[in-house]
Protein backbone atom coordinates (compact mmCIF):
# COMPACT_ATOMS: atom_id res chain seq x y z
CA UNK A 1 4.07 23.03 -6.60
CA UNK A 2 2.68 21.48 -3.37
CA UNK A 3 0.99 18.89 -2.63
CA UNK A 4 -0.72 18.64 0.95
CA UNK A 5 -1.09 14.64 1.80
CA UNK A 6 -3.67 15.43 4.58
CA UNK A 7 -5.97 16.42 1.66
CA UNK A 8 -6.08 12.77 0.66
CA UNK A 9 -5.95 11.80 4.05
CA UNK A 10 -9.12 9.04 5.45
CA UNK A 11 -10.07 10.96 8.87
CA UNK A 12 -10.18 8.03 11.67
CA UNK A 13 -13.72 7.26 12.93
CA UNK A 14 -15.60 9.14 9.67
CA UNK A 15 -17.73 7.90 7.79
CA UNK A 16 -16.99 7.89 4.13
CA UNK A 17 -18.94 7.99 0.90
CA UNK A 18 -16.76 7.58 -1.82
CA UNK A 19 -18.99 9.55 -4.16
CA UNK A 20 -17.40 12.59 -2.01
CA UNK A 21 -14.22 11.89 -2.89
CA UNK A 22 -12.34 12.75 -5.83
CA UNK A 23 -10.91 10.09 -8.68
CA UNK A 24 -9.44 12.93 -10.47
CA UNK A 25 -7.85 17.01 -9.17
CA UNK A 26 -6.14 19.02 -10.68
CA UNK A 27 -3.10 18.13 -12.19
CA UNK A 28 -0.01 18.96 -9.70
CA UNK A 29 2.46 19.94 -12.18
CA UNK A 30 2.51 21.81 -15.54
CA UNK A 31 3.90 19.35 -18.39
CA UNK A 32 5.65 16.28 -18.60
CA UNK A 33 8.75 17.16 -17.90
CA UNK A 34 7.99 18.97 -14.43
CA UNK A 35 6.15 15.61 -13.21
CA UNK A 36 9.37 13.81 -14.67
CA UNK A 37 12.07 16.31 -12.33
CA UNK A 38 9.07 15.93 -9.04
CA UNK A 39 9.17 12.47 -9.23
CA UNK A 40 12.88 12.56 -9.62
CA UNK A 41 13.21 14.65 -6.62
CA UNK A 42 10.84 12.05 -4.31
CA UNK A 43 12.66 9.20 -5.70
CA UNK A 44 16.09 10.77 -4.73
CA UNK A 45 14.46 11.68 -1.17
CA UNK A 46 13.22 8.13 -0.68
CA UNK A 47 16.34 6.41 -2.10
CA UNK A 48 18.30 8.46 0.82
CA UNK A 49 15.80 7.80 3.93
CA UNK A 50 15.28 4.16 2.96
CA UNK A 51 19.21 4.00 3.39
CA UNK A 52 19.03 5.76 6.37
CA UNK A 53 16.19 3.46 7.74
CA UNK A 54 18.43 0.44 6.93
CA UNK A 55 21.37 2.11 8.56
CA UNK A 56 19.52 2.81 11.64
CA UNK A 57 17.86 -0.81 11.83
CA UNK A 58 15.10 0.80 14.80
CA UNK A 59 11.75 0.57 12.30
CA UNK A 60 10.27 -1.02 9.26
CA UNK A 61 8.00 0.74 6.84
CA UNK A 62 4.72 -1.83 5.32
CA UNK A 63 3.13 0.11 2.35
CA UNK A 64 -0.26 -0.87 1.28
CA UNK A 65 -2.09 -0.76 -2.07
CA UNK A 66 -5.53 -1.35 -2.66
CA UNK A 67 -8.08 -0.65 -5.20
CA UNK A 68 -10.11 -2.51 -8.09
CA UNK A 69 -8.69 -3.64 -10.86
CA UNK A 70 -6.93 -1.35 -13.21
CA UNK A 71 -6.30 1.02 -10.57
CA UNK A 72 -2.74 1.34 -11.45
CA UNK A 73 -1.17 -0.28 -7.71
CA UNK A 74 1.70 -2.33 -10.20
CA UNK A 75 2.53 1.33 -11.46
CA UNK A 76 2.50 3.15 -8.79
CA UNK A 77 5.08 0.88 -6.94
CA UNK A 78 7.46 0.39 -10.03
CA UNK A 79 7.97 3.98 -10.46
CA UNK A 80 7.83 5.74 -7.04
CA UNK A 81 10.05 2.56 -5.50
CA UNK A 82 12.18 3.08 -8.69
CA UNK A 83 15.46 3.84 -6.93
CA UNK A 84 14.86 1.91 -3.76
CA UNK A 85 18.37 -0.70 -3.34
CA UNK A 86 16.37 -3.76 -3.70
CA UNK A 87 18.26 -5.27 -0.79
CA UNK A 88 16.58 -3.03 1.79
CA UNK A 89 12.85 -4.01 -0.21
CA UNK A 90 10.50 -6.69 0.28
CA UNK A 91 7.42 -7.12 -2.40
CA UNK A 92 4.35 -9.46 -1.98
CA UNK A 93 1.42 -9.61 -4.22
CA UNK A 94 -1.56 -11.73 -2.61
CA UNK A 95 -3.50 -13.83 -5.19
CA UNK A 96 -5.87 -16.67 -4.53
CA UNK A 97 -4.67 -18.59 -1.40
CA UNK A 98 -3.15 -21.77 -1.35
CA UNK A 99 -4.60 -24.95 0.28
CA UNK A 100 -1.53 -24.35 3.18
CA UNK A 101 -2.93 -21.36 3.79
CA UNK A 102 -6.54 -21.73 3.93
CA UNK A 103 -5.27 -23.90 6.88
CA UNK A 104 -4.92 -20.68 8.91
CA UNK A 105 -6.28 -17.69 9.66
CA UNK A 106 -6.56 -15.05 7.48
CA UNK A 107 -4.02 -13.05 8.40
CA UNK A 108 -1.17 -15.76 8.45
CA UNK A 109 -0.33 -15.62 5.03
CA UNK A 110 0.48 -11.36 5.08
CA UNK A 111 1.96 -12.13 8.59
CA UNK A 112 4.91 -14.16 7.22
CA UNK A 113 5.95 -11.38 4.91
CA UNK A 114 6.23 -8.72 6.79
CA UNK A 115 9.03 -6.42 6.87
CA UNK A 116 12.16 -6.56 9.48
CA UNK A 117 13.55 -3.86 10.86
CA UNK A 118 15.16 -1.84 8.89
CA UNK A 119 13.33 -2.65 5.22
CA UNK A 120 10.09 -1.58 3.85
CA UNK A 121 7.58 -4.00 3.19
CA UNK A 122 5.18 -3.17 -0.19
CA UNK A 123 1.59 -5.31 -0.23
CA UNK A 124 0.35 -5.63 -3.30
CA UNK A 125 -3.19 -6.26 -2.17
CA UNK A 126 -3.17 -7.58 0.94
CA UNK A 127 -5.32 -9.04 4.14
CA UNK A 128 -7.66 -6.13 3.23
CA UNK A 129 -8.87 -8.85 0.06
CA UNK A 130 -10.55 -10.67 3.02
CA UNK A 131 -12.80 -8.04 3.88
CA UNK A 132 -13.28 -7.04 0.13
CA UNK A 133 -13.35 -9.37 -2.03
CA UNK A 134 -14.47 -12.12 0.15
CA UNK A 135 -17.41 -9.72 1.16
CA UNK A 136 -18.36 -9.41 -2.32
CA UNK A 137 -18.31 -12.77 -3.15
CA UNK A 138 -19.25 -14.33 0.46
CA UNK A 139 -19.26 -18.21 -0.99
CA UNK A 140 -15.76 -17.86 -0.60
CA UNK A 141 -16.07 -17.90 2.91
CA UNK A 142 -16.81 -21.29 2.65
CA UNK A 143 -13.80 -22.75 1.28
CA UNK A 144 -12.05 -21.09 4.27
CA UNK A 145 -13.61 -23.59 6.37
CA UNK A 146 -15.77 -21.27 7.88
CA UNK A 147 -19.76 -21.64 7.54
CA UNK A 148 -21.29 -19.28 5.23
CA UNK A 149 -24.89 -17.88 7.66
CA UNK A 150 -25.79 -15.34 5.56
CA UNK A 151 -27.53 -14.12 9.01
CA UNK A 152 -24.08 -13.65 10.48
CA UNK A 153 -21.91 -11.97 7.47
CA UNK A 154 -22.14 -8.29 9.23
CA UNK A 155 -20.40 -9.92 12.19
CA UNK A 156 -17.86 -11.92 10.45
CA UNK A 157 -16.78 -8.24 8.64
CA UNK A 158 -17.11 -6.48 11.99
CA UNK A 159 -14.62 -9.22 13.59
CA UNK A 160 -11.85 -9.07 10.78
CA UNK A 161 -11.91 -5.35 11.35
CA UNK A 162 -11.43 -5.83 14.56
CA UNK A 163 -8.61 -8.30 13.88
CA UNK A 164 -6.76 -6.10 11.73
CA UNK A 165 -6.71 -2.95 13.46
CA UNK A 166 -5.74 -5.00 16.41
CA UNK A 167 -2.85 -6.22 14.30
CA UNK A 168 -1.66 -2.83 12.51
CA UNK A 169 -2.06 -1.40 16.39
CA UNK A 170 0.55 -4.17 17.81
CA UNK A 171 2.93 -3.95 14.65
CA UNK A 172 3.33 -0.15 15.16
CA UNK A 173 3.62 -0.57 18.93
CA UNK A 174 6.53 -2.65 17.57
CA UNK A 175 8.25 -0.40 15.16
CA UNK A 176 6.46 -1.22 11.75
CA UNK A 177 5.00 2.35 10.62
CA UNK A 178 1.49 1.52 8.27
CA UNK A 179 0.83 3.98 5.39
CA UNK A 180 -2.37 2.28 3.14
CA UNK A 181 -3.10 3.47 -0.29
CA UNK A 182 -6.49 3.14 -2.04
CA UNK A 183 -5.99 3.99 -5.85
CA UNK A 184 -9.66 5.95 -6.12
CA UNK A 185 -10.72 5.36 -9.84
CA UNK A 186 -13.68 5.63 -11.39
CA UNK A 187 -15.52 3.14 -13.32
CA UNK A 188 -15.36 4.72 -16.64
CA UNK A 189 -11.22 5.41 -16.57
CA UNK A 190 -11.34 1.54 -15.86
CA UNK A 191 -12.90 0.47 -18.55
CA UNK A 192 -10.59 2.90 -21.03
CA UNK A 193 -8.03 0.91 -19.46
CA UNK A 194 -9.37 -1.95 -20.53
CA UNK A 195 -9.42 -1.26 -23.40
CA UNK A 196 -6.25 -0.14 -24.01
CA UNK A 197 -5.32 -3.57 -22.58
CA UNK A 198 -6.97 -5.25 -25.18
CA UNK A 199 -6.17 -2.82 -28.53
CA UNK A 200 -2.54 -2.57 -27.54
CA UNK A 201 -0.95 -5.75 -27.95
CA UNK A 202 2.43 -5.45 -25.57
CA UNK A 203 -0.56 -5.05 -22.82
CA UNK A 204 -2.59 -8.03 -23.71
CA UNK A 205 -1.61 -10.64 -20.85
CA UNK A 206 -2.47 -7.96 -18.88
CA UNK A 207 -6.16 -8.46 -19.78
CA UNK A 208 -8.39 -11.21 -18.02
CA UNK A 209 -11.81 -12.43 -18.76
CA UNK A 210 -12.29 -12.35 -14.93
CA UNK A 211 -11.80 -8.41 -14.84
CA UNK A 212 -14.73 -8.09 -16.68
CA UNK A 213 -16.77 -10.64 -14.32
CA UNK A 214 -15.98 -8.70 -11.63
CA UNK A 215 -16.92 -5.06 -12.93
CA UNK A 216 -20.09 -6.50 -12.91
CA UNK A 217 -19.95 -6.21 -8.42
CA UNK A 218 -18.68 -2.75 -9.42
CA UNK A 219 -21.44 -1.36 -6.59
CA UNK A 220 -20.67 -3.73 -4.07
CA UNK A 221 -17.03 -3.39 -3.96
CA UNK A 222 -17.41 0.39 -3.86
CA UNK A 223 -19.73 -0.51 -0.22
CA UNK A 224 -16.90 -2.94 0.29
CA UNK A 225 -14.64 -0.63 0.52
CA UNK A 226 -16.22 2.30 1.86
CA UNK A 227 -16.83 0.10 5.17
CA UNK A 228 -13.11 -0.72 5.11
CA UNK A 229 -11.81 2.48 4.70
CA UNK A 230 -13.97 3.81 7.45
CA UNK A 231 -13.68 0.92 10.00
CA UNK A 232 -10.01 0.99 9.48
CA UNK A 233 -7.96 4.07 8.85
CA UNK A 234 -6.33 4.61 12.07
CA UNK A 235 -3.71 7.29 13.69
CA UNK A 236 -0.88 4.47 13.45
CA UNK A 237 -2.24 2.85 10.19
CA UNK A 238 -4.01 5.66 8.30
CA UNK A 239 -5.59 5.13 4.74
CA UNK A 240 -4.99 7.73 1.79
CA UNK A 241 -7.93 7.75 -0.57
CA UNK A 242 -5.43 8.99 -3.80
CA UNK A 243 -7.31 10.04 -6.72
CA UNK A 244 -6.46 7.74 -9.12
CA UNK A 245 -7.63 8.60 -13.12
CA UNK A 246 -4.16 10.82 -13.55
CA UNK A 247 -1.42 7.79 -12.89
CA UNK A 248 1.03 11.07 -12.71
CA UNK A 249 -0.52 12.72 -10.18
CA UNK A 250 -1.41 9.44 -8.10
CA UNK A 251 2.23 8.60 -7.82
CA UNK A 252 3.15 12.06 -6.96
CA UNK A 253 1.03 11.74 -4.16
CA UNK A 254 1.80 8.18 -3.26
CA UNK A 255 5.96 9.42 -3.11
CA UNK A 256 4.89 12.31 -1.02
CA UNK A 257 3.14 10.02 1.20
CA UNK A 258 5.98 7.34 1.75
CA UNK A 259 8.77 10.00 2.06
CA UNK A 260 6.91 12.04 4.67
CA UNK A 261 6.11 8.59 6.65
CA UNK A 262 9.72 7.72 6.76
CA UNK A 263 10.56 11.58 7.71
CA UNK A 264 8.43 11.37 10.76
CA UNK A 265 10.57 7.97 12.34
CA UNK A 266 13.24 10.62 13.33
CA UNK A 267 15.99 8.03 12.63
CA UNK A 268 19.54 8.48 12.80
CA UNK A 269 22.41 6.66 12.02
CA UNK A 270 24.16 4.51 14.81
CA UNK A 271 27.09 6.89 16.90
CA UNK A 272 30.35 5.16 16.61
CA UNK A 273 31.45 4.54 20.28
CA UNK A 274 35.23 5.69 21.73
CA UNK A 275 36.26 2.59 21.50
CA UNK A 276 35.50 1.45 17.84
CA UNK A 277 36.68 4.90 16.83
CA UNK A 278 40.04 3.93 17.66
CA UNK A 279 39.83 0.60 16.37
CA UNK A 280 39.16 2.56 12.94
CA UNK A 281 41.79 5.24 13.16
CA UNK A 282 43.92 2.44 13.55
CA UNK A 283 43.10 -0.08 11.09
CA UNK A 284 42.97 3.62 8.92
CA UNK A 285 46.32 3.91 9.61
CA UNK A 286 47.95 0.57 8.14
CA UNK A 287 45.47 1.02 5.11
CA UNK A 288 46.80 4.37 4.70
């Protein structure tokens, strides 16, 4: 069993037609209980670097999940962050702004949650909502305090691009390694999913009237986010377009993903100097 992440991989500058890309491959492993010892295995790996990451205090990690509704982005992070130490972990899901923070730009809100050194960061949605869902429903602009010309929406996108990979550049200039995560699935696993949300009661409040309203823009978010992907997977802040209809396999991928970012930091625990050594050996000794 292998998985190669650069299969999944958004190349930088392409352009991309998510028609091309896969919502569903071939299942990685053979039966239940061989995704159950994989994931194991990546969960182990990950509980052990994010310790060492905390230890060495040089880098933060900010993991990104995007992807329409249903996608499975809450499942994903609960089972491949399962044996994180919650300590070293930082979670933020981004709903409807606040009136504070449609006082600011709209980055300012993500920017106050970002990870410190030493901790990984997980965005559940993120800034990216302002060039997706605010494309797809441009009124919304509006309420922002900015004026809706329907003349100048291409620049407006073109801009927040702009702002954001000028952001994700400066944070990994600065230590915080990117890894983004669309959840590729296609429009007929979502609506199986809804309706499993709606026949199985202990899923019910996950159901919203509103999902359905917006399956509706189904189109126009896939455009949405083909023009994000493209415009912003970057060397230092690359997007993975994960196939998403087999949750296994997505968070298979997804673990292989974060442990293989954190792998490539090349961190190390801090050397104990002379000095402190022999503070230790002899505190050790009236201990011992």
């Amino acid at each position: 069993m292998k998985i190669d992440t650069k299969d999944f991989l958004v190349p930088e500058g392409k352009k991309v037609r998510l028609k091309d890309w896969p919502t569903r491959v071939k299942s990685i492993c053979g039966s239940k209980e061989e995704y159950k010892e994989v994931l194991e295995k990546h969960v182990k790996e990950l509980s052990d670097l994010q310790q060492l990451l905390y230890g060495a205090n040089k880098y933060a990690l900010l993991l990104v999940f995007q992807g329409m509704d249903a996608a499975g982005k809450d499942g994903a992070i609960k089972h491949v962050m399962s044996g994180v130490n919650p300590q070293g972990c930082e979670l933020s899901s981004f709903k409807q702004p606040s009136a504070d923070e449609l006082e600011h730009d709209f980055l300012w809100r993500s920017t106050q949650r970002l990870p410190g050194r030493g901790r990984i960061g997980i965005f559940n949605r993120s800034y990216y909502e302002e060039v997706l869902v605010v494309r797809v429903h441009p009124e919304i602009l509006a309420g922002e305090g900015l004026a809706d010309e329907p003349g100048k929406r291409k620049e407006v996108w073109e801009q927040r691009y702009q702002s954001i990979r000028d952001l994700e550049r400066h944070l990994d200039r600065n230590g915080t390694r990117i890894v983004k995560f669309f959840l590729h699935l296609s429009k007929e696993e979502q609506r199986k999913r809804f309706l499993a949300r709606i026949d199985e009661p202990e899923k019910n409040w996950k159901f919203s009237m509103a999902d359905i309203q917006e399956r509706k823009y189904w189109k126009d978010y896939v455009t949405a986010f083909e023009d994000c992907l493209q415009s912003t997977s970057t060397r230092h802040a690359p997007w993975y377009c994960v196939p998403a209809d087999d949750k296994d396999n997505a968070r298979l991928i997804v673990s292989q993903v974060v442990v293989e970012a954190l792998k490539e930091l090349k961190m190390s625990y801090p050397k104990t100097t002379p000095k402190r050594r022999v503070e230790l050996l002899a505190i050790r000794k009236k201990l011992a």
